[in-house]
N, C-alpha and C. Protein backbone atom coordinates (compact mmCIF):
# COMPACT_ATOMS: atom_id res chain seq x y z
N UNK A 1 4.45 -14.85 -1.73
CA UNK A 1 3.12 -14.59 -2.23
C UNK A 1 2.30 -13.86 -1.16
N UNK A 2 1.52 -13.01 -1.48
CA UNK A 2 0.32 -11.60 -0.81
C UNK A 2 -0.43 -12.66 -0.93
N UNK A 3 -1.19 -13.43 0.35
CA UNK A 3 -2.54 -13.17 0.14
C UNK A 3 -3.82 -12.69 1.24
N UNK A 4 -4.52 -12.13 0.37
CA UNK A 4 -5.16 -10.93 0.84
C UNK A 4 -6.71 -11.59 0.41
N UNK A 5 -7.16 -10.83 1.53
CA UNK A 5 -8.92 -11.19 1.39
C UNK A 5 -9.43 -10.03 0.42
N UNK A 6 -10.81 -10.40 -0.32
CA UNK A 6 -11.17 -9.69 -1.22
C UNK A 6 -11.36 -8.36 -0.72
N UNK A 7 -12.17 -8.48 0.58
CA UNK A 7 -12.53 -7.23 1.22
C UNK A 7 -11.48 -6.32 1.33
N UNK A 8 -10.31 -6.65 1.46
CA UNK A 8 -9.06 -5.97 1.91
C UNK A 8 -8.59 -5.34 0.81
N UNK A 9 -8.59 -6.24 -0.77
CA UNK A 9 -8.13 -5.38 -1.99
C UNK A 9 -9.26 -4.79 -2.52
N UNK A 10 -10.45 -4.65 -1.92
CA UNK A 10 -11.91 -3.84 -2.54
C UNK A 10 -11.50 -2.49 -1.89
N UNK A 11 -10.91 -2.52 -0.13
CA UNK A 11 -10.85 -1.31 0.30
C UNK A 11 -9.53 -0.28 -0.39
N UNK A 12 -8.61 -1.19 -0.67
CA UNK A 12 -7.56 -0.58 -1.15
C UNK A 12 -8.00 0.25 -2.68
N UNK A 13 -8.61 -0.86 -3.45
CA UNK A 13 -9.00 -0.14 -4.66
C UNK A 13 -9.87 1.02 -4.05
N UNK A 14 -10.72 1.14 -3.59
CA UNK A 14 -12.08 1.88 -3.33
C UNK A 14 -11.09 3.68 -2.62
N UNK A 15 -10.45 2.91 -1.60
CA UNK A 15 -9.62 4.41 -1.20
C UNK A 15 -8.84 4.96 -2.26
N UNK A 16 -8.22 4.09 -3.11
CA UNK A 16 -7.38 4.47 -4.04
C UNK A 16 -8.02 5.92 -5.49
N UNK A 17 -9.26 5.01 -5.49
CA UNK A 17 -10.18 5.79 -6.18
C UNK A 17 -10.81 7.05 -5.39
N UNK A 18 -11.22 6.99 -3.98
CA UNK A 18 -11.77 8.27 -3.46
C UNK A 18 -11.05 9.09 -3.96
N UNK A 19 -9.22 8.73 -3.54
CA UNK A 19 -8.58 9.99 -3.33
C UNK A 19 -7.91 10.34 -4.35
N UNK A 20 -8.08 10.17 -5.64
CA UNK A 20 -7.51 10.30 -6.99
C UNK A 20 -8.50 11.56 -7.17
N UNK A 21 -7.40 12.56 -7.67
CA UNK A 21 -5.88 12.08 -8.46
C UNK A 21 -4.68 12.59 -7.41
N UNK A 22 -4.97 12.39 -6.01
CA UNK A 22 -3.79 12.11 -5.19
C UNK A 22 -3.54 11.14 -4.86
N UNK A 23 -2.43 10.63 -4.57
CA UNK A 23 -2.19 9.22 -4.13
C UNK A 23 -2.32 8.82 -2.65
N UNK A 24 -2.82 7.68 -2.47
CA UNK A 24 -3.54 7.14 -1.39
C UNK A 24 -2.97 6.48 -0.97
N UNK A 25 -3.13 6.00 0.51
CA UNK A 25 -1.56 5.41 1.43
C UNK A 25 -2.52 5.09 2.61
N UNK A 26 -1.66 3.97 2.98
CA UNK A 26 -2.62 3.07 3.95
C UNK A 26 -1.69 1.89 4.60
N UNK A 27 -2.12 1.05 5.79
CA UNK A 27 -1.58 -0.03 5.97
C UNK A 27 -2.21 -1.18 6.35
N UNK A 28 -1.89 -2.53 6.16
CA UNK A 28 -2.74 -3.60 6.70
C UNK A 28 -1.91 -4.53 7.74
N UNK A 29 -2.32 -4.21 8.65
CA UNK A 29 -1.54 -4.63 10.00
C UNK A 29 -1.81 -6.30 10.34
N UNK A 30 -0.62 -6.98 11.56
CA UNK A 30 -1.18 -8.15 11.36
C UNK A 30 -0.21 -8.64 11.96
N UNK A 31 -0.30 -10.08 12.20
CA UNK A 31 0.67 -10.91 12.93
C UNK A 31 0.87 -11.83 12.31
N UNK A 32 2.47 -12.92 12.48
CA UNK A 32 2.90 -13.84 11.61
C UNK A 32 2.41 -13.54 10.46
N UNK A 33 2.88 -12.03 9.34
CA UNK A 33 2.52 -12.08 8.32
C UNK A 33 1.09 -12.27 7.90
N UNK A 34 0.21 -11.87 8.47
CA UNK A 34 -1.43 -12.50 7.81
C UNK A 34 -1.69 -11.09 8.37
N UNK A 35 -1.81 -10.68 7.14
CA UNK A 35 -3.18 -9.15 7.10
C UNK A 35 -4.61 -9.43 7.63
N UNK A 36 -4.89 -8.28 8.66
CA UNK A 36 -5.67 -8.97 9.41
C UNK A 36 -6.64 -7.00 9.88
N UNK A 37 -5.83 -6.14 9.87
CA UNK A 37 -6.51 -5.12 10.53
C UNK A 37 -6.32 -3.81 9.11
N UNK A 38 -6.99 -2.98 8.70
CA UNK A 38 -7.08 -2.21 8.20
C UNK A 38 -7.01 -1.21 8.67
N UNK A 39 -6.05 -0.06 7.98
CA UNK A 39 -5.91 1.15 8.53
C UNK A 39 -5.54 1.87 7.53
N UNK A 40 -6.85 3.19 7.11
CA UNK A 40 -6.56 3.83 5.95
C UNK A 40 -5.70 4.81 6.70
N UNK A 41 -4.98 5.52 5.76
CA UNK A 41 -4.34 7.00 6.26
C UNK A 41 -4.53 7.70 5.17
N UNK A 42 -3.77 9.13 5.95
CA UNK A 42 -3.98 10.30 5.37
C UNK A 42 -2.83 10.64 4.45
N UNK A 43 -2.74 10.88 3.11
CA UNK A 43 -1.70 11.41 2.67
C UNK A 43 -0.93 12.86 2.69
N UNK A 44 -0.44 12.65 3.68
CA UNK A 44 -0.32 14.58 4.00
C UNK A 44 0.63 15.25 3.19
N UNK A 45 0.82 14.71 1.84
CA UNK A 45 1.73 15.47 0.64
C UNK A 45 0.33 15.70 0.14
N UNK A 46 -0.87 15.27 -0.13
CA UNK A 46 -1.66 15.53 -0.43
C UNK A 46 -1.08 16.23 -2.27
N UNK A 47 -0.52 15.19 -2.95
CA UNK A 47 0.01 15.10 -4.12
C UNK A 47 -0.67 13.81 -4.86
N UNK A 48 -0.47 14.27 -6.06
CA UNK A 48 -0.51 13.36 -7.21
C UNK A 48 0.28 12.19 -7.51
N UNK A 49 1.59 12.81 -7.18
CA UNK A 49 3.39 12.31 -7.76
C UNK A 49 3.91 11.36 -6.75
N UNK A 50 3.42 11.31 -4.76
CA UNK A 50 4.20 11.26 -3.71
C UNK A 50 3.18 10.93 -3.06
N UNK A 51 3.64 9.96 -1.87
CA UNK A 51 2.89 9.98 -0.78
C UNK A 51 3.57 10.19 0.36
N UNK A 52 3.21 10.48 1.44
CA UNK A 52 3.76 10.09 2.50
C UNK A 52 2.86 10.47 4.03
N UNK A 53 3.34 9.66 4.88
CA UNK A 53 2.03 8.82 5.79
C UNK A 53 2.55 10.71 6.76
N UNK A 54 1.94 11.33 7.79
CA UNK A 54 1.41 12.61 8.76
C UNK A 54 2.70 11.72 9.65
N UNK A 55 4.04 12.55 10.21
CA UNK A 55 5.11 11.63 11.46
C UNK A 55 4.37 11.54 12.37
N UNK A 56 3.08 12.09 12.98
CA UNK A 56 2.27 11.90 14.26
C UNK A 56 1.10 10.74 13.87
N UNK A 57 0.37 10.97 13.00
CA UNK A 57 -0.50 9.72 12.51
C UNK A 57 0.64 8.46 12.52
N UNK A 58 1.77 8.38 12.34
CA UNK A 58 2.66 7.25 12.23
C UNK A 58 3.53 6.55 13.31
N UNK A 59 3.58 7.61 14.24
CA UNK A 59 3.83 7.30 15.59
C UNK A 59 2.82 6.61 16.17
N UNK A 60 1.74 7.14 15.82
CA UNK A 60 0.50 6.97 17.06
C UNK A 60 0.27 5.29 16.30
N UNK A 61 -0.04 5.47 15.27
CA UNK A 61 0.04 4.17 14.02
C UNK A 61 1.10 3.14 14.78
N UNK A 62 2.35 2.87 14.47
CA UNK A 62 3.06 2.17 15.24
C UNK A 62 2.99 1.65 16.63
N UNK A 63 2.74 3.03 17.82
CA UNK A 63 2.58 2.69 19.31
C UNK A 63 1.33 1.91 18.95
N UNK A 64 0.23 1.68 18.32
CA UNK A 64 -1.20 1.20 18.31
C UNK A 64 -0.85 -0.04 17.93
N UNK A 65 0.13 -0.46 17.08
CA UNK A 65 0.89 -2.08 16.62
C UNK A 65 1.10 -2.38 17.40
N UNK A 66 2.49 -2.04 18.48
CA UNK A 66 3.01 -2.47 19.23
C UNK A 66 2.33 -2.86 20.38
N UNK A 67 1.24 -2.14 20.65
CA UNK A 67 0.06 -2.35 21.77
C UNK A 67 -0.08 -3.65 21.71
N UNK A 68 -1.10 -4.06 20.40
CA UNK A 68 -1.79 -5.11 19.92
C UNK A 68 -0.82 -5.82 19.21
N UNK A 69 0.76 -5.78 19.38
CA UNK A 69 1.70 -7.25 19.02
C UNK A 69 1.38 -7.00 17.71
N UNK A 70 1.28 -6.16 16.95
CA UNK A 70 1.22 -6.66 15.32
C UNK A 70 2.01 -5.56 14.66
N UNK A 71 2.03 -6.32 13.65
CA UNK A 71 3.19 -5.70 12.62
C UNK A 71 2.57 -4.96 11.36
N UNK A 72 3.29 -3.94 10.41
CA UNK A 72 2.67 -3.96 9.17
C UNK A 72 2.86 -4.82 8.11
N UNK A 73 2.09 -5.65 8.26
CA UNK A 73 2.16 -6.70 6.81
C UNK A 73 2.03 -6.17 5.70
N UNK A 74 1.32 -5.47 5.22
CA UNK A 74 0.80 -4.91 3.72
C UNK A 74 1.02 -3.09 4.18
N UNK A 75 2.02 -2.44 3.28
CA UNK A 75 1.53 -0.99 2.98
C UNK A 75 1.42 -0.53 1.99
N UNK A 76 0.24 -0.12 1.48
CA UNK A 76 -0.22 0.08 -0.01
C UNK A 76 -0.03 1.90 0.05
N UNK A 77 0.02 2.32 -0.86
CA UNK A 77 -0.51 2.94 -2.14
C UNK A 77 -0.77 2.93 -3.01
N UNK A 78 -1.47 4.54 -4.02
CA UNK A 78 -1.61 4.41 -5.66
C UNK A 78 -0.64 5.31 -5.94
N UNK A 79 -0.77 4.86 -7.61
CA UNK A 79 0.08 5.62 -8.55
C UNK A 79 -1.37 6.40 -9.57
N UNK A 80 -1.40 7.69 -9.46
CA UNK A 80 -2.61 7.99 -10.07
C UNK A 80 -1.97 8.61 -11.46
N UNK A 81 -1.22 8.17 -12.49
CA UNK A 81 -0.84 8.56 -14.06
C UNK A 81 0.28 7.35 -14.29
N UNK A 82 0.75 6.55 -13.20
CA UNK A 82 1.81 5.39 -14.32
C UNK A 82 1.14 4.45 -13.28
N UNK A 83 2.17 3.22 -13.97
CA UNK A 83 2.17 1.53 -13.72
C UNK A 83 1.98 1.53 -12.40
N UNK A 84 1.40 0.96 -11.83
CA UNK A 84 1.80 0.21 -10.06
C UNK A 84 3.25 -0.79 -10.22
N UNK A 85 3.90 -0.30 -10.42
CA UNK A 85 5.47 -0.54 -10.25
C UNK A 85 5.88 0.50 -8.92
N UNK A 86 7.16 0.03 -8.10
CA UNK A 86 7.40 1.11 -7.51
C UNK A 86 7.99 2.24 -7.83
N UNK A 87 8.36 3.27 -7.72
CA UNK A 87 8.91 4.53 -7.53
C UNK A 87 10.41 4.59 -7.27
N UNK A 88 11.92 5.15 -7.67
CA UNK A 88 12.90 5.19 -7.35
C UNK A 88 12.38 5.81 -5.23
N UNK A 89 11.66 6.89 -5.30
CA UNK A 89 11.16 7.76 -4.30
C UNK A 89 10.66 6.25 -3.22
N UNK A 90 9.83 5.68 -3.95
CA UNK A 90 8.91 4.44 -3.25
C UNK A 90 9.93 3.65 -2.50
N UNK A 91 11.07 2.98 -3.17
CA UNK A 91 12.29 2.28 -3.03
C UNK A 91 13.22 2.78 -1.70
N UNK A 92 13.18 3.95 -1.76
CA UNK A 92 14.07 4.87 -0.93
C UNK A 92 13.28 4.83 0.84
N UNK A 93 12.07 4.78 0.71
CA UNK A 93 11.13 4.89 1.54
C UNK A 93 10.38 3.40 2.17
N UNK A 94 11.00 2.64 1.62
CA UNK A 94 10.69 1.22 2.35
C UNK A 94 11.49 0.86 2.99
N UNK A 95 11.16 0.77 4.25
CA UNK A 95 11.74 0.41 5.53
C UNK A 95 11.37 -0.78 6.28
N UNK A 96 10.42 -1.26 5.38
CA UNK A 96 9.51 -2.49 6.83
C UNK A 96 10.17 -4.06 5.65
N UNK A 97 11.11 -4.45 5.87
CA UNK A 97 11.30 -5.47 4.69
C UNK A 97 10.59 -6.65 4.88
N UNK A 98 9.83 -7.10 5.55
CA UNK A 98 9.33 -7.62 5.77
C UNK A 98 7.66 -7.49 5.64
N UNK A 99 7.39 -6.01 5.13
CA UNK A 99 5.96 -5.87 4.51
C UNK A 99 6.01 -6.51 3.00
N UNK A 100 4.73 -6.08 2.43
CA UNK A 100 4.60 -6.55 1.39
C UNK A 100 3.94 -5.01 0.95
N UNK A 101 4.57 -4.53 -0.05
CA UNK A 101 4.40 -3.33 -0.56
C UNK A 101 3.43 -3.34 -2.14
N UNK A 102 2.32 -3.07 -1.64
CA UNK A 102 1.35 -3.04 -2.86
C UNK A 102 1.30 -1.98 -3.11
N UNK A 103 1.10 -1.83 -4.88
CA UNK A 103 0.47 -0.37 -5.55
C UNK A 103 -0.65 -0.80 -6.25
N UNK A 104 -1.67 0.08 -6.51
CA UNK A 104 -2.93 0.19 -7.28
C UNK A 104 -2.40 1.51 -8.05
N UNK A 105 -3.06 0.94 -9.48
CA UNK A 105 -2.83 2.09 -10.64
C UNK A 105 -4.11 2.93 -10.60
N UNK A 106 -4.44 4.14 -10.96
CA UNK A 106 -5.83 4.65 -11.08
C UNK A 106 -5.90 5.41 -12.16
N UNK A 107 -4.81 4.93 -13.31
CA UNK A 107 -4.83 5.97 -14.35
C UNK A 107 -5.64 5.80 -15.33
N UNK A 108 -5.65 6.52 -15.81
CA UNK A 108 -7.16 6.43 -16.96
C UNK A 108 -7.06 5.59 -18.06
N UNK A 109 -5.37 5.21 -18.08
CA UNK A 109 -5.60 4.57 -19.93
C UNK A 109 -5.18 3.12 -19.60
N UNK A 110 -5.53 2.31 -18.53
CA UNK A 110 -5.73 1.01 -18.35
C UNK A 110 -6.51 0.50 -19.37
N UNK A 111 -5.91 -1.15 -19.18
CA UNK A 111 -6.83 -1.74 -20.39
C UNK A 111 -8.33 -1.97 -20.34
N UNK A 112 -8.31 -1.98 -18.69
CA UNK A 112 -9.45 -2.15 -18.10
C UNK A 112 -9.88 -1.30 -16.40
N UNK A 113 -10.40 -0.15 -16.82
CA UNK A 113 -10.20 0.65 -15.77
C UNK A 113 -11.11 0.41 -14.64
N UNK A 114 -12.26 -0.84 -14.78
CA UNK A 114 -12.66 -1.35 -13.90
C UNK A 114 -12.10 -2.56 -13.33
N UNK A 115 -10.99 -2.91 -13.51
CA UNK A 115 -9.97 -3.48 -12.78
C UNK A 115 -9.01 -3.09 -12.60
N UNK A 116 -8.50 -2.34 -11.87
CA UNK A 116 -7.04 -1.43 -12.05
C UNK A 116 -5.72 -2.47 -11.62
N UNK A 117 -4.72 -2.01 -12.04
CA UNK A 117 -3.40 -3.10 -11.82
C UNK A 117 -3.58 -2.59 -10.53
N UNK A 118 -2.96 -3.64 -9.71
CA UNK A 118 -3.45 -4.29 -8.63
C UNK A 118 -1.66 -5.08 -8.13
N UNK A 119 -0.58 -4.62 -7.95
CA UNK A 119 0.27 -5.64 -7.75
C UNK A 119 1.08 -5.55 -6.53
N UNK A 120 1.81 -6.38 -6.16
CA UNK A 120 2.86 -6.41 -4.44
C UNK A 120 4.63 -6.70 -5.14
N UNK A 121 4.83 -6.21 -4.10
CA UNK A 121 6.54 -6.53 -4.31
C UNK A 121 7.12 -6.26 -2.76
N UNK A 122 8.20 -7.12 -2.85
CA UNK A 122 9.26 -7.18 -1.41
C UNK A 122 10.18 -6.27 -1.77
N UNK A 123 10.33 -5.14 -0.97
CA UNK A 123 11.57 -4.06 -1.45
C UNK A 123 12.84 -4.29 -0.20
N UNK A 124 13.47 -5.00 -0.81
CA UNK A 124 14.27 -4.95 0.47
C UNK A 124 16.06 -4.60 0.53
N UNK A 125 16.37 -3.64 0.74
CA UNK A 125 17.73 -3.33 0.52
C UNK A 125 18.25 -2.43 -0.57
N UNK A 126 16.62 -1.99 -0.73
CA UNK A 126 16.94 -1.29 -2.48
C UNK A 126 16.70 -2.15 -3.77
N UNK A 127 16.52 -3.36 -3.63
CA UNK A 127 15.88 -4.45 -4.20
C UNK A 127 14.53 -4.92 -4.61
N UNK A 128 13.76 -4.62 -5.54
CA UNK A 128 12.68 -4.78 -5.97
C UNK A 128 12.25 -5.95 -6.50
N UNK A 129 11.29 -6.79 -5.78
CA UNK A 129 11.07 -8.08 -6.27
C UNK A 129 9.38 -8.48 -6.34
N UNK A 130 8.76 -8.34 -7.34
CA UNK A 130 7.91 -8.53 -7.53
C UNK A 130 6.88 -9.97 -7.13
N UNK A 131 5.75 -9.80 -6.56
CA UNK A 131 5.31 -11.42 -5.76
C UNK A 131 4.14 -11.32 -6.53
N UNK A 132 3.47 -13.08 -6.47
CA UNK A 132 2.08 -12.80 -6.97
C UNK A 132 1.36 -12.42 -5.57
N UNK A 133 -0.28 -12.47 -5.98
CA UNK A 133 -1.18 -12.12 -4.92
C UNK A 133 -2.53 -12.80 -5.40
N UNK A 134 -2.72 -13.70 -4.24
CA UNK A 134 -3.86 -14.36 -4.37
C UNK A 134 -5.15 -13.78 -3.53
N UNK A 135 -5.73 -13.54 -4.08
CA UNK A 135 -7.12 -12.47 -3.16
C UNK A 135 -8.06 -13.93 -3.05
N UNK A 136 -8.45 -13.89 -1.85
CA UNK A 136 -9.27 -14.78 -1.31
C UNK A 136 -10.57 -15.18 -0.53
């Protein structure tokens, strides 16, 4: 189970929405698993379909963990036209098995587009496993 402070899934939604209808990518850094530091990024596919984090923003990103002992607990993106499910692409591209991989939907024909799906999953091995998430 994700759990995440409200503030933390307000920022995720809120970036998710700036940067629509490209998809938005970010991480929430942290130790023993507890999201604790926020760090938006840049999507430098600067696409609709794809994300993917700048290799120098991600270096510098990492050496800045390792500084401060923390890990990526949470790495989010959106999906700006389907489900917040992951991506065959998404799947291929998770490397931290031990994050917790959230998507936010931002597509227009939600049931409720002032709550957008909002969900986490453990991808690990090519394995998609869906968790709840308690915002707190």
């Amino acid at each position: 189970m994700l759990q995440l402070s409200q503030e933390f899934h307000d920022r995720i939604v809120a970036h998710a929405r700036r940067d629509h209808p490209d998809e938005a990518c970010g991480v929430i850094a942290g130790r023993d698993g507890r999201p604790e530091r926020f760090l938006e990024m840049v999507n430098a596919a600067r696409s609709p379909t794809f994300y993917e984090f700048d290799s120098l923003d991600l270096l510098k990103l990492y050496k800045d963990m390792d500084s401060r002992d923390e890990e990526p607990v949470v790495i989010y993106h959106s999906h700006t036209a389907t489900e917040a499910y992951p991506s065959r692409t998404d799947v291929s591209y998770a490397s931290e098995p031990d994050a917790h991989y959230v998507l936010v939907s931002t597509r227009e024909d939600q049931a409720d587009p002032q709550r957008p799906e909002f969900r986490s999953y453990r991808i690990v091995d090519g394995v998609i496993s869906e968790e709840p998430v308690e915002i707190i």
